[in-house]
C-alpha atoms as a PDB file:
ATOM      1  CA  UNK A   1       0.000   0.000   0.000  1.00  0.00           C
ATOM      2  CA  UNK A   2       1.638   3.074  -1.263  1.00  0.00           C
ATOM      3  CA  UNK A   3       1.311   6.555   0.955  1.00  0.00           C
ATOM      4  CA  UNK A   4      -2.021   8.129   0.559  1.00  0.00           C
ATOM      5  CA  UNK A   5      -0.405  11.509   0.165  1.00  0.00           C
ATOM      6  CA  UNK A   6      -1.355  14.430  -3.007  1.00  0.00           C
ATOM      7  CA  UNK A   7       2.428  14.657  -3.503  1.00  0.00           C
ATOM      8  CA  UNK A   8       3.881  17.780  -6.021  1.00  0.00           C
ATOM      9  CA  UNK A   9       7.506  17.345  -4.788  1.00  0.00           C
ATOM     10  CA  UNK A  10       9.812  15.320  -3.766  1.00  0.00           C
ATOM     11  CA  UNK A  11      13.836  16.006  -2.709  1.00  0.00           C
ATOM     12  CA  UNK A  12      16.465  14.307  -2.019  1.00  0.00           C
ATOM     13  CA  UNK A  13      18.752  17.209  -0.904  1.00  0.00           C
ATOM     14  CA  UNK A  14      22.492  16.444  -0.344  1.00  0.00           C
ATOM     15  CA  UNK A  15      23.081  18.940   2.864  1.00  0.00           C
ATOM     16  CA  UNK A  16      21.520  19.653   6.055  1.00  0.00           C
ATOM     17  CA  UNK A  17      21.286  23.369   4.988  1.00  0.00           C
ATOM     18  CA  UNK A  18      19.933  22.747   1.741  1.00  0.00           C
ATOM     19  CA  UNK A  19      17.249  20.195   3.268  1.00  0.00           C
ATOM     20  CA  UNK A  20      16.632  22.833   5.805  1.00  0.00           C
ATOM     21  CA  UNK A  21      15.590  25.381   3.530  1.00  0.00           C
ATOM     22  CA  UNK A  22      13.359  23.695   1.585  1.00  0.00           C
ATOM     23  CA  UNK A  23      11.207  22.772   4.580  1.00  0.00           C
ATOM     24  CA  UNK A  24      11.533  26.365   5.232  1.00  0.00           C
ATOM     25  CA  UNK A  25      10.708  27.176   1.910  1.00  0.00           C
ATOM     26  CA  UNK A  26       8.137  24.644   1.226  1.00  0.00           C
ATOM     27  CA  UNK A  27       4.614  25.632   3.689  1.00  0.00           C
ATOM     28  CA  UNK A  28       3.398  22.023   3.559  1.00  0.00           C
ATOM     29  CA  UNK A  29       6.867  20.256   3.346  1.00  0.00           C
ATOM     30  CA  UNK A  30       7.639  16.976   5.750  1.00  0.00           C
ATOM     31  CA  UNK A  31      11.071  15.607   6.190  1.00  0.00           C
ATOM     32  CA  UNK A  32      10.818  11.566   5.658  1.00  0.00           C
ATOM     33  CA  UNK A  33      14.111   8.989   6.197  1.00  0.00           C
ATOM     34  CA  UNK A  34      12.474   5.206   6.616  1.00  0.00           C
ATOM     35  CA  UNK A  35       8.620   6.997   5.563  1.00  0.00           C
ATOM     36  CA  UNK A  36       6.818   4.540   8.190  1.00  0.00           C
ATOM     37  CA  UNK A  37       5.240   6.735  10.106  1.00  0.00           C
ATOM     38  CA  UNK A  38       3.650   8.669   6.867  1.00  0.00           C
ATOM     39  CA  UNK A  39       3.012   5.537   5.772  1.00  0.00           C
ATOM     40  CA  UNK A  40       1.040   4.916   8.238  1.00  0.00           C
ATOM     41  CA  UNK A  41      -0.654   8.133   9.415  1.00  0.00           C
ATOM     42  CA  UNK A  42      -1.312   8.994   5.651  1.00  0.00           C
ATOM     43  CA  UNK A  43      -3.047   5.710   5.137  1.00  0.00           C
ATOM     44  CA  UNK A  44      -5.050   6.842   8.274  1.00  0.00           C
ATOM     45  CA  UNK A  45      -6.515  10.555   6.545  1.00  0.00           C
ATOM     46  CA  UNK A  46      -3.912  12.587   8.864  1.00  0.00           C
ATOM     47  CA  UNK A  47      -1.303  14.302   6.737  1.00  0.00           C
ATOM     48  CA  UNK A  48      -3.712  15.416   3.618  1.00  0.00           C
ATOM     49  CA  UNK A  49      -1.910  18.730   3.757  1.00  0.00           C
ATOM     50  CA  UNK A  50       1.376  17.613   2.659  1.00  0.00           C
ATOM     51  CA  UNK A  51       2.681  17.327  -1.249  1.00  0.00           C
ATOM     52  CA  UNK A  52       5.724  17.922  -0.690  1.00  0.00           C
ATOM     53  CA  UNK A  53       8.718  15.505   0.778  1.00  0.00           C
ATOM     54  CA  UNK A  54      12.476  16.082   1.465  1.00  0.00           C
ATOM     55  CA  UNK A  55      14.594  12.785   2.308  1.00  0.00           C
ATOM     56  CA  UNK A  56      17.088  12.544   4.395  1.00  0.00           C
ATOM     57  CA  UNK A  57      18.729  10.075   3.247  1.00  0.00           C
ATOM     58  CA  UNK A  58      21.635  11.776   1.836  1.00  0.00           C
ATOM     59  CA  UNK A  59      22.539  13.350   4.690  1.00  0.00           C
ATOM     60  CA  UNK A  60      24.906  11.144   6.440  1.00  0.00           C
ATOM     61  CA  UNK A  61      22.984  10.778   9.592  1.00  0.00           C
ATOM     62  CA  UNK A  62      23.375   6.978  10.266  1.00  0.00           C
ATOM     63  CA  UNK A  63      25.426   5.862  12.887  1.00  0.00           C
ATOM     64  CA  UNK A  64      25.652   4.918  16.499  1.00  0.00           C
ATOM     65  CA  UNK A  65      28.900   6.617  18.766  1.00  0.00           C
ATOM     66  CA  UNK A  66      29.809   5.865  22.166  1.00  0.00           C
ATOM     67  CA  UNK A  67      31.809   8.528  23.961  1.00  0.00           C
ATOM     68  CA  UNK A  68      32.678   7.663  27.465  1.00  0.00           C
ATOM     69  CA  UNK A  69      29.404   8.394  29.409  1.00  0.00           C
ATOM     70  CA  UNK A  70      27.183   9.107  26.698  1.00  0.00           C
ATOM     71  CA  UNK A  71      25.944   7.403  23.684  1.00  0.00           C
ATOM     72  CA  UNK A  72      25.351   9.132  20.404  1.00  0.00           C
ATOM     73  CA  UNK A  73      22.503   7.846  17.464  1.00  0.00           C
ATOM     74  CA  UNK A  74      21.891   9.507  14.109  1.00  0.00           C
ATOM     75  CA  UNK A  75      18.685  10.722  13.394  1.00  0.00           C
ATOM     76  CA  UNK A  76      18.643   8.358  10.176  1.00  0.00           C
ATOM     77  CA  UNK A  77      20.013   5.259  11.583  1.00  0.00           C
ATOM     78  CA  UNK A  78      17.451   2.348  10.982  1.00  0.00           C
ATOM     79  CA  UNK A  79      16.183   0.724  14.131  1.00  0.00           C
ATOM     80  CA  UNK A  80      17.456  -2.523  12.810  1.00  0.00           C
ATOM     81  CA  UNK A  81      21.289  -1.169  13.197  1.00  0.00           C
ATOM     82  CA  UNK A  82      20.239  -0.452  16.832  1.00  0.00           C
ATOM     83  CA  UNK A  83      20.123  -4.188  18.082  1.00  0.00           C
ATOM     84  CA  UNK A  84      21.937  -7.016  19.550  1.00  0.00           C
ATOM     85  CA  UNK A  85      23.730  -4.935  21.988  1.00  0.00           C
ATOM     86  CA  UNK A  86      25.079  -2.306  19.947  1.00  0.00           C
ATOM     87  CA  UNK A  87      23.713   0.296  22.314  1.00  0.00           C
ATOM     88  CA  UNK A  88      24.523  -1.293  25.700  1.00  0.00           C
ATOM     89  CA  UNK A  89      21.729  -0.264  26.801  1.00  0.00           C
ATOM     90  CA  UNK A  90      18.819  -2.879  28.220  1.00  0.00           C
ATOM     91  CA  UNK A  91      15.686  -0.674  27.099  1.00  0.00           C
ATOM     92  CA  UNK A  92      16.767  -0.048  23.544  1.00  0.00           C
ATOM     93  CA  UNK A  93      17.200  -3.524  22.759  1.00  0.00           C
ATOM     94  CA  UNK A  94      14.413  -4.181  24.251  1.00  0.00           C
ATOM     95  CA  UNK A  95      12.100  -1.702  23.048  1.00  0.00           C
ATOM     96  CA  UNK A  96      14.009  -2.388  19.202  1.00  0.00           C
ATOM     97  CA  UNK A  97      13.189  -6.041  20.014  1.00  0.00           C
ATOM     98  CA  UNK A  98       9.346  -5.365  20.238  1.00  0.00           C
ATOM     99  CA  UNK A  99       8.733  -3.636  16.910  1.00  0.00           C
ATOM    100  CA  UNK A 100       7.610  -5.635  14.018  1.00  0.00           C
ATOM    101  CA  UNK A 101      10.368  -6.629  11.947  1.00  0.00           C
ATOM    102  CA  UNK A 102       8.790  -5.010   8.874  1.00  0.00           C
ATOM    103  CA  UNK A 103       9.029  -1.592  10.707  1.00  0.00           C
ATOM    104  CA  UNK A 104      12.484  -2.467  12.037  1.00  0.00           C
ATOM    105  CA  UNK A 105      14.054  -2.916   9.108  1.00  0.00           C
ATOM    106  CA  UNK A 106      12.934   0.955   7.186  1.00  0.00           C
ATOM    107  CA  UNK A 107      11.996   2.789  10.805  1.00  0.00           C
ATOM    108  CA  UNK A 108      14.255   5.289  11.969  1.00  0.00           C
ATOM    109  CA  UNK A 109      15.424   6.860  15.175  1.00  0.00           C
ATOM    110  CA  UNK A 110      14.700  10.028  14.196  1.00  0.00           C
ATOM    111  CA  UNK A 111      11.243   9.090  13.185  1.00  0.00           C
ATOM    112  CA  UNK A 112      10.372   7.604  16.157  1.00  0.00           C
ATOM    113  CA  UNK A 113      10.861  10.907  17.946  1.00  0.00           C
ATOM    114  CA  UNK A 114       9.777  13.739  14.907  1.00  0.00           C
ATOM    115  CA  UNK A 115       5.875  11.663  14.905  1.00  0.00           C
ATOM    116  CA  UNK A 116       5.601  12.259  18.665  1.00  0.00           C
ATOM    117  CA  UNK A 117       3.206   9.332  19.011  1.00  0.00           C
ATOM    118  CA  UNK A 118       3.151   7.536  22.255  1.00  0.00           C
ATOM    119  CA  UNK A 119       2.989   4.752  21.072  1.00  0.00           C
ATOM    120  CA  UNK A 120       6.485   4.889  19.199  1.00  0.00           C
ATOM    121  CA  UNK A 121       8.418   3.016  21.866  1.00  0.00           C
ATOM    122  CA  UNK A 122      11.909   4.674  21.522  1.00  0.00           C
ATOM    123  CA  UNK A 123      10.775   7.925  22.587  1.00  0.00           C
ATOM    124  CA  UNK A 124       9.225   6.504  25.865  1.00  0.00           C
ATOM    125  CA  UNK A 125      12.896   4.533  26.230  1.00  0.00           C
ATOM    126  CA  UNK A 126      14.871   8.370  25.895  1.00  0.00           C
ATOM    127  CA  UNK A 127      12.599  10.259  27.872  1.00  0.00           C
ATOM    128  CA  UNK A 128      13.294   7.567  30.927  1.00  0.00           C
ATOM    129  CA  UNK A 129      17.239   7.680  29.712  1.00  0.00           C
ATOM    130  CA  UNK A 130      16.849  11.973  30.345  1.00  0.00           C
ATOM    131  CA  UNK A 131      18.353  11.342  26.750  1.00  0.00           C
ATOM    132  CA  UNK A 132      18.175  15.039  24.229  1.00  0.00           C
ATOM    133  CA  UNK A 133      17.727  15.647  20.504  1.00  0.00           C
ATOM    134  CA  UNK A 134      20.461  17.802  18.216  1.00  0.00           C
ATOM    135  CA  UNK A 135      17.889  19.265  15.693  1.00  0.00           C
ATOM    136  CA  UNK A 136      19.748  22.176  13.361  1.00  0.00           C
ATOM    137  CA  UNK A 137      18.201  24.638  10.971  1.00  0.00           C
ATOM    138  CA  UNK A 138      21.098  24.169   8.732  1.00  0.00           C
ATOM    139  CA  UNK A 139      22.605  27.370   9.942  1.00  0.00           C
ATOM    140  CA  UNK A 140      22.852  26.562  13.834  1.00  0.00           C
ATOM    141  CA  UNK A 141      22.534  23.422  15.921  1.00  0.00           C
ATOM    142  CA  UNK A 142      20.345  23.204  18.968  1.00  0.00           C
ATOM    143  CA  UNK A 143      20.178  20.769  21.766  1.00  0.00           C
ATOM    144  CA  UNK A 144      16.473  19.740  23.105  1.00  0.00           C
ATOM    145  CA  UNK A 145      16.027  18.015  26.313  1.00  0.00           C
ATOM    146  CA  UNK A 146      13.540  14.845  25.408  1.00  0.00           C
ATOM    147  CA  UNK A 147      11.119  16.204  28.706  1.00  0.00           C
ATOM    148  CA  UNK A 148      10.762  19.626  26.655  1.00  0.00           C
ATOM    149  CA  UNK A 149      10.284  17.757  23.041  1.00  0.00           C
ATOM    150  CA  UNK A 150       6.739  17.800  22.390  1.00  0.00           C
ATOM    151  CA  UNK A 151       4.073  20.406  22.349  1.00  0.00           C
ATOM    152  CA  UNK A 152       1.588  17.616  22.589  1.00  0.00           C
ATOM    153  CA  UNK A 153       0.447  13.994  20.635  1.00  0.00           C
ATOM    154  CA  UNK A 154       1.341  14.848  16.943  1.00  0.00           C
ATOM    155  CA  UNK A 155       3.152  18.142  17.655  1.00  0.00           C
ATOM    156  CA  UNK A 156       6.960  17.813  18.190  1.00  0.00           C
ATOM    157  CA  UNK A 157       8.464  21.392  19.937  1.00  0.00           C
ATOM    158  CA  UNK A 158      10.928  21.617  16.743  1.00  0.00           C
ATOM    159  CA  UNK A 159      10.313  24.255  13.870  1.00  0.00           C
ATOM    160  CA  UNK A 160       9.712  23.172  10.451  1.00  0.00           C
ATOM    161  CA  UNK A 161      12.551  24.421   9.092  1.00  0.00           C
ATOM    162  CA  UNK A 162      14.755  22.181  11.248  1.00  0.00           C
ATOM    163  CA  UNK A 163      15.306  18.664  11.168  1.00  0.00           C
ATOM    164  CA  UNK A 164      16.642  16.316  13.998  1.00  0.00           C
ATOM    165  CA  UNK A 165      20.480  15.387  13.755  1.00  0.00           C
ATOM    166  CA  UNK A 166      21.242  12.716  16.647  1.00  0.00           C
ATOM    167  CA  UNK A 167      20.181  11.467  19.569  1.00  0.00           C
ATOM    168  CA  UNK A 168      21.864  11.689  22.834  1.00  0.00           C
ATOM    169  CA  UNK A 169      21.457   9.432  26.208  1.00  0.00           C
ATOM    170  CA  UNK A 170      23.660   8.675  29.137  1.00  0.00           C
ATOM    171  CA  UNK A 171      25.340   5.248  28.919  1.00  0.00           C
ATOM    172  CA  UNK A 172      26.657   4.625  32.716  1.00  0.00           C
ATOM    173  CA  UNK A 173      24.177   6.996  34.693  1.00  0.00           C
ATOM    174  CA  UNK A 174      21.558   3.704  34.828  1.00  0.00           C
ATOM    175  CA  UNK A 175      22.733   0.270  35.836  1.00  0.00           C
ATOM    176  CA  UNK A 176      19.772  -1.020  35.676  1.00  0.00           C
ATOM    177  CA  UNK A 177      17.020  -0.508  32.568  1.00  0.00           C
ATOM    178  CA  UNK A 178      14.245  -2.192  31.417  1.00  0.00           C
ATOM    179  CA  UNK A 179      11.120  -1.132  28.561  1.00  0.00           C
ATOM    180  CA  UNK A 180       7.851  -2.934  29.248  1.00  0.00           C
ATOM    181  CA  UNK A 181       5.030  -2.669  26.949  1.00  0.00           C
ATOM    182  CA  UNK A 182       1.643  -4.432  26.137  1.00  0.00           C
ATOM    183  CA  UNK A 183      -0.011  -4.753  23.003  1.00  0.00           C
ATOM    184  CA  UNK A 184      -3.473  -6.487  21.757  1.00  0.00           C
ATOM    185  CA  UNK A 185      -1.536  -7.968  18.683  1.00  0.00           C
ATOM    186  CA  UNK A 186       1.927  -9.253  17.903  1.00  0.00           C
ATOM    187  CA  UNK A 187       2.377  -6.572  15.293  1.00  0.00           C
ATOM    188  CA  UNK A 188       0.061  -3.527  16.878  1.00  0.00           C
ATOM    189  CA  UNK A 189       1.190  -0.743  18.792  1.00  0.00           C
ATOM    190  CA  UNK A 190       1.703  -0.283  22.128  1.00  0.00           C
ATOM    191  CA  UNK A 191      -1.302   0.358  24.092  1.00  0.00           C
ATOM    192  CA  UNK A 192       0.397   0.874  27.211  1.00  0.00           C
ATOM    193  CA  UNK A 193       4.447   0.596  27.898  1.00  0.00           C
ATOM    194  CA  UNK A 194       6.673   1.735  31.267  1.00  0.00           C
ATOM    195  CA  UNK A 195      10.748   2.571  30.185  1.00  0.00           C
ATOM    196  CA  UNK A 196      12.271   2.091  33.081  1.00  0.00           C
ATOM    197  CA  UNK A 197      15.747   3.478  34.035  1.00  0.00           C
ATOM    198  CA  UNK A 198      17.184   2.803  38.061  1.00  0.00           C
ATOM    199  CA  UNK A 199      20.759   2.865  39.401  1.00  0.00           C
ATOM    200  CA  UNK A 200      20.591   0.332  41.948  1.00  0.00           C
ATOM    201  CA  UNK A 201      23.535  -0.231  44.719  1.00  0.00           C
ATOM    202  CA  UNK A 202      23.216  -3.025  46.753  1.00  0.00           C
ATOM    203  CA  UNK A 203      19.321  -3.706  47.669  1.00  0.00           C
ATOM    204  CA  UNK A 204      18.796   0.174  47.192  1.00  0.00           C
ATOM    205  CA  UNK A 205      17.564   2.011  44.336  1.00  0.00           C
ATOM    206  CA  UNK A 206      19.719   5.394  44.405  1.00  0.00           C
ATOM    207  CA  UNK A 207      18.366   6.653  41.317  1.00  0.00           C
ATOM    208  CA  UNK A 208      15.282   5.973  39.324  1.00  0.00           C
ATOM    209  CA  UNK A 209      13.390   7.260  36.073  1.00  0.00           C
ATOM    210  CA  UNK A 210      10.272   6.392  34.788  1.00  0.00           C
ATOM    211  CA  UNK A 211       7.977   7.463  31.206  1.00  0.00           C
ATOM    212  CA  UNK A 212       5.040   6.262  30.429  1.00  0.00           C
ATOM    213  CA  UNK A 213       3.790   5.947  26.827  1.00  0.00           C
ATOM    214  CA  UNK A 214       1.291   3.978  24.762  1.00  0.00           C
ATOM    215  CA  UNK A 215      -1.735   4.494  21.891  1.00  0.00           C
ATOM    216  CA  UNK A 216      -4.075   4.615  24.558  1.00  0.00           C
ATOM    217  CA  UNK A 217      -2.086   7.522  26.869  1.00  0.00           C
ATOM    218  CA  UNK A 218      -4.129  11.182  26.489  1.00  0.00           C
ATOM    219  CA  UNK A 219      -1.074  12.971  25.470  1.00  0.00           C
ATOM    220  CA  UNK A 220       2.673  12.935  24.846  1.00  0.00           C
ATOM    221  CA  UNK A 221       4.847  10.336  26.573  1.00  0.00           C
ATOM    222  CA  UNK A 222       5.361  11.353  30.190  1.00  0.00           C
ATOM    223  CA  UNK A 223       7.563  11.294  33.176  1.00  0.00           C
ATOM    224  CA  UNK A 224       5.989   9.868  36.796  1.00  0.00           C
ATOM    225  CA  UNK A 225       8.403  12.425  38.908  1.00  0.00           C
ATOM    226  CA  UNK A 226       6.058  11.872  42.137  1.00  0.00           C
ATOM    227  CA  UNK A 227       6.519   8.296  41.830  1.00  0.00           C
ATOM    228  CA  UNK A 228      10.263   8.157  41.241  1.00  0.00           C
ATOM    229  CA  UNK A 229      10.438  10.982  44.210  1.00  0.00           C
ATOM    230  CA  UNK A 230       8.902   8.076  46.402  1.00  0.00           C
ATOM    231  CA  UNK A 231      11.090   5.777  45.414  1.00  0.00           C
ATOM    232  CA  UNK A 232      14.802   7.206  45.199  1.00  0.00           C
ATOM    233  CA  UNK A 233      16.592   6.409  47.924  1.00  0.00           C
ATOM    234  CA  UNK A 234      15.064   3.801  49.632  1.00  0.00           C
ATOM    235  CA  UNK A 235      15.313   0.087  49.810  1.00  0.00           C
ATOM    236  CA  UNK A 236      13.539  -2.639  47.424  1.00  0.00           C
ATOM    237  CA  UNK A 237      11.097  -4.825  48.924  1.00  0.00           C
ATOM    238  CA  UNK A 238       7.608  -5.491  48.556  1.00  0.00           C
ATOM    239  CA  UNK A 239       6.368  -2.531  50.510  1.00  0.00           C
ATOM    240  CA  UNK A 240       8.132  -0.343  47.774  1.00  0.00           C
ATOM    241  CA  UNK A 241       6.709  -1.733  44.968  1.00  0.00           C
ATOM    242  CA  UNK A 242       3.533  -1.614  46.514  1.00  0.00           C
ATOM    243  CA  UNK A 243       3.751   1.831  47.462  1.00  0.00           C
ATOM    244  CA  UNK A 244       5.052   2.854  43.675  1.00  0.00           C
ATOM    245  CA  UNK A 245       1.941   0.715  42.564  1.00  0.00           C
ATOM    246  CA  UNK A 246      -0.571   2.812  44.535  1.00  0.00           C
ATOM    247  CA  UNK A 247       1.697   5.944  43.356  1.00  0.00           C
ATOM    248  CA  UNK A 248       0.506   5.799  40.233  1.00  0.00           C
ATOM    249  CA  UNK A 249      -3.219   4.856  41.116  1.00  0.00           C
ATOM    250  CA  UNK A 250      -3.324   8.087  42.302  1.00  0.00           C
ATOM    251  CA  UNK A 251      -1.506  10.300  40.158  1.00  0.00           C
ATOM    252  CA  UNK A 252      -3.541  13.200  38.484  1.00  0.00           C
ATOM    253  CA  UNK A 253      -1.301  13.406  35.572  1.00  0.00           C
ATOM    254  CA  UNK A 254      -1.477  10.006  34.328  1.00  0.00           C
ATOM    255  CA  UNK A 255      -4.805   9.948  31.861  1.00  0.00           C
ATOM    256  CA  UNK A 256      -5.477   7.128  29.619  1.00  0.00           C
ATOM    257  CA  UNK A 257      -8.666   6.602  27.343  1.00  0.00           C
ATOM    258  CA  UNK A 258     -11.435   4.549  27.973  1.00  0.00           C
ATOM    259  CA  UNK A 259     -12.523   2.306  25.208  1.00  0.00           C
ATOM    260  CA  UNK A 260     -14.395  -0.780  24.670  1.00  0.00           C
ATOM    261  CA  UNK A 261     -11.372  -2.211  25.477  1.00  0.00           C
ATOM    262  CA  UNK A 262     -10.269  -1.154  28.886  1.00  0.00           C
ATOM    263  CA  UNK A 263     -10.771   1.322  31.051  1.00  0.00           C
ATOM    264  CA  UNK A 264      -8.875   4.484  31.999  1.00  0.00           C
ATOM    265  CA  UNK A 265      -8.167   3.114  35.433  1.00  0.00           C
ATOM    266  CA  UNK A 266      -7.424  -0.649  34.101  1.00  0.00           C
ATOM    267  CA  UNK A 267      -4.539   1.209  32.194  1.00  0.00           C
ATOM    268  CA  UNK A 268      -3.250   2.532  35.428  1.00  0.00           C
ATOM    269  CA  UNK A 269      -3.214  -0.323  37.423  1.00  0.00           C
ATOM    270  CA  UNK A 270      -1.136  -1.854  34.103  1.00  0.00           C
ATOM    271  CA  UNK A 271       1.323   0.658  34.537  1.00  0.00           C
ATOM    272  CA  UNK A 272       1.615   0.020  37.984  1.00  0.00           C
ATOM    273  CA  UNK A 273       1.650  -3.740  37.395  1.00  0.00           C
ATOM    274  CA  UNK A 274       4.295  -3.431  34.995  1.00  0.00           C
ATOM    275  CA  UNK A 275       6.294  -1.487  37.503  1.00  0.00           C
ATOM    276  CA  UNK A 276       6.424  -4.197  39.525  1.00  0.00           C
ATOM    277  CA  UNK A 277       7.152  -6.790  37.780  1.00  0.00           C
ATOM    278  CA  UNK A 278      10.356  -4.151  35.728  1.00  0.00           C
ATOM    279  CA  UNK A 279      11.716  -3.687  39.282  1.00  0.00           C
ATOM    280  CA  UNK A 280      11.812  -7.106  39.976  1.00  0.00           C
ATOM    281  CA  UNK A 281      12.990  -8.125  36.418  1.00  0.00           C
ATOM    282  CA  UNK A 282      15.835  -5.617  36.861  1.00  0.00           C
ATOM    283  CA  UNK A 283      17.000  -6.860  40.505  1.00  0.00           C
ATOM    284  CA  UNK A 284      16.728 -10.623  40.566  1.00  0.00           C
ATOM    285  CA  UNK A 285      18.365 -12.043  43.637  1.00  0.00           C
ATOM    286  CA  UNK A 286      19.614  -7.977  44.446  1.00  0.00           C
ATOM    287  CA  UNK A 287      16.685  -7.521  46.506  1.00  0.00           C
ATOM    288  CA  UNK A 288      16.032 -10.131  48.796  1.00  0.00           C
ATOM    289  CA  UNK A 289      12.842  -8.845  50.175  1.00  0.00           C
ATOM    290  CA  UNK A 290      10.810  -8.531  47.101  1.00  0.00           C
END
């Protein structure tokens, strides 16, 4: 099935300046690098405004870089490249591991982030990581912190005339990392998922992050701050866990949908259920108690 798009142009530019001014120049212009995520939106009625695309493909943007603490990904670098280890990093191969192997093989990084839908599981995986994005306008570059990277669902906080570069997460802050994530169907999306990022010493969790994505979450993916803030700092056991689970019965900022095929508050007690079970995935025989 070909994109349902009314397309006038199409360019392949060989620069990040020159692709940047076209989508500057171009009012109804759309960057595309594996096209999955037009492919499917367009096939769904939602980008009938846009005839004109600019690939990225030329642009040299493929690549995964480890430098000391950090660990760098090109915006264009297919999710495929991104297994078996090559990050070091638990959640990414995890989250890489749980997307079709269609999508794999022609999704990119940079994709997953530019769609801002929830239900993209790499975004959920770098907002847990406190990971950023290096978007440029083909004049300047500019770094984006992944908690100030969308506007909303659909709306990513970067200009039209700029693209996204690379990716950029800590590789030594987290010990301890695990993406969970439930789906209806082998190949559908996420309806709810939990990235979750902890630095554990000895049967104590000294640092934790948490995101929470999913098609079925009522906006962007989000942090759980009030939960982590209850758990940093104190030791694992079963009263923990429990205590995170209620956390996130109760929080206010957490909204799912309700549909005919779970509740709002069915999704919640997922999340929390999934936070469980992460924790105790990621500590093993760490934490005695739990």
């Amino acid at each position: 099935m070909p994109f349902k798009l009314d397309l006038k142009k199409y360019h392949a530019p060989p620069s990040t300046r020159e692709a940047c001014d076209i989508l500057a120049s171009e009012e109804n212009s759309m960057p595309i690098a594996g096209g999955t995520g037009i492919y499917i939106f367009s096939n769904k009625g939602m980008m009938s405004n846009v005839d004109t695309l600019v690939n990225l493909g030329k642009l040299n943007l493929s690549f995964v870089e480890k430098d000391g603490e950090k660990i760098r990904i090109g915006a264009t670098t297919r999710l495929s490249d991104m297994g078996a280890g090559i990050t070091g990093i638990q959640m990414l191969d995890e989250a890489v591991q749980s997307i079709p192997k269609e999508v794999r093989h022609m999704g990119t990084m940079g994709g997953q982030i530019f769609t801002a839908f929830p239900a993209f599981d790499l975004s959920v995986c770098l907002l847990a990581l406190n990971g950023s994005i290096s978007v440029t306008d083909g004049y300047r570059d500019k770094e984006i912190a992944m908690s100030n990277v969308y506007n909303a669902m659909f709306d990513p906080a970067i200009p039209r005339s700029s693209i996204i570069e690379s990716v950029e997460a800590p590789a030594t802050k987290f010990n301890r990392t695990t993406y969970q994530k439930f789906s209806y169907t082998k190949h559908g999306f996420s309806d709810v998922s939990l990235a979750i990022a902890m630095r554990v010493e000895g049967d104590f969790i000294e640092d934790i992050s948490l995101a929470v994505g999913g098609g079925s979450l009522d906006s962007e993916p989000i942090k759980l701050p009030h939960v982590e803030g209850a758990m940093r700092g104190n030791e694992i056991d079963q009263e923990l866990l429990d205590m995170g689970f209620d956390s996130i019965l109760n929080s206010t900022g957490l909204e799912f949908y309700s549909d005919h095929k779970s509740s709002s508050d069915y999704r919640k007690r997922m999340v929390g259920t999934m936070l469980r079970r992460g924790v105790k995935k990621l500590t093993g025989g760490v934490a005695a108690h739990v």
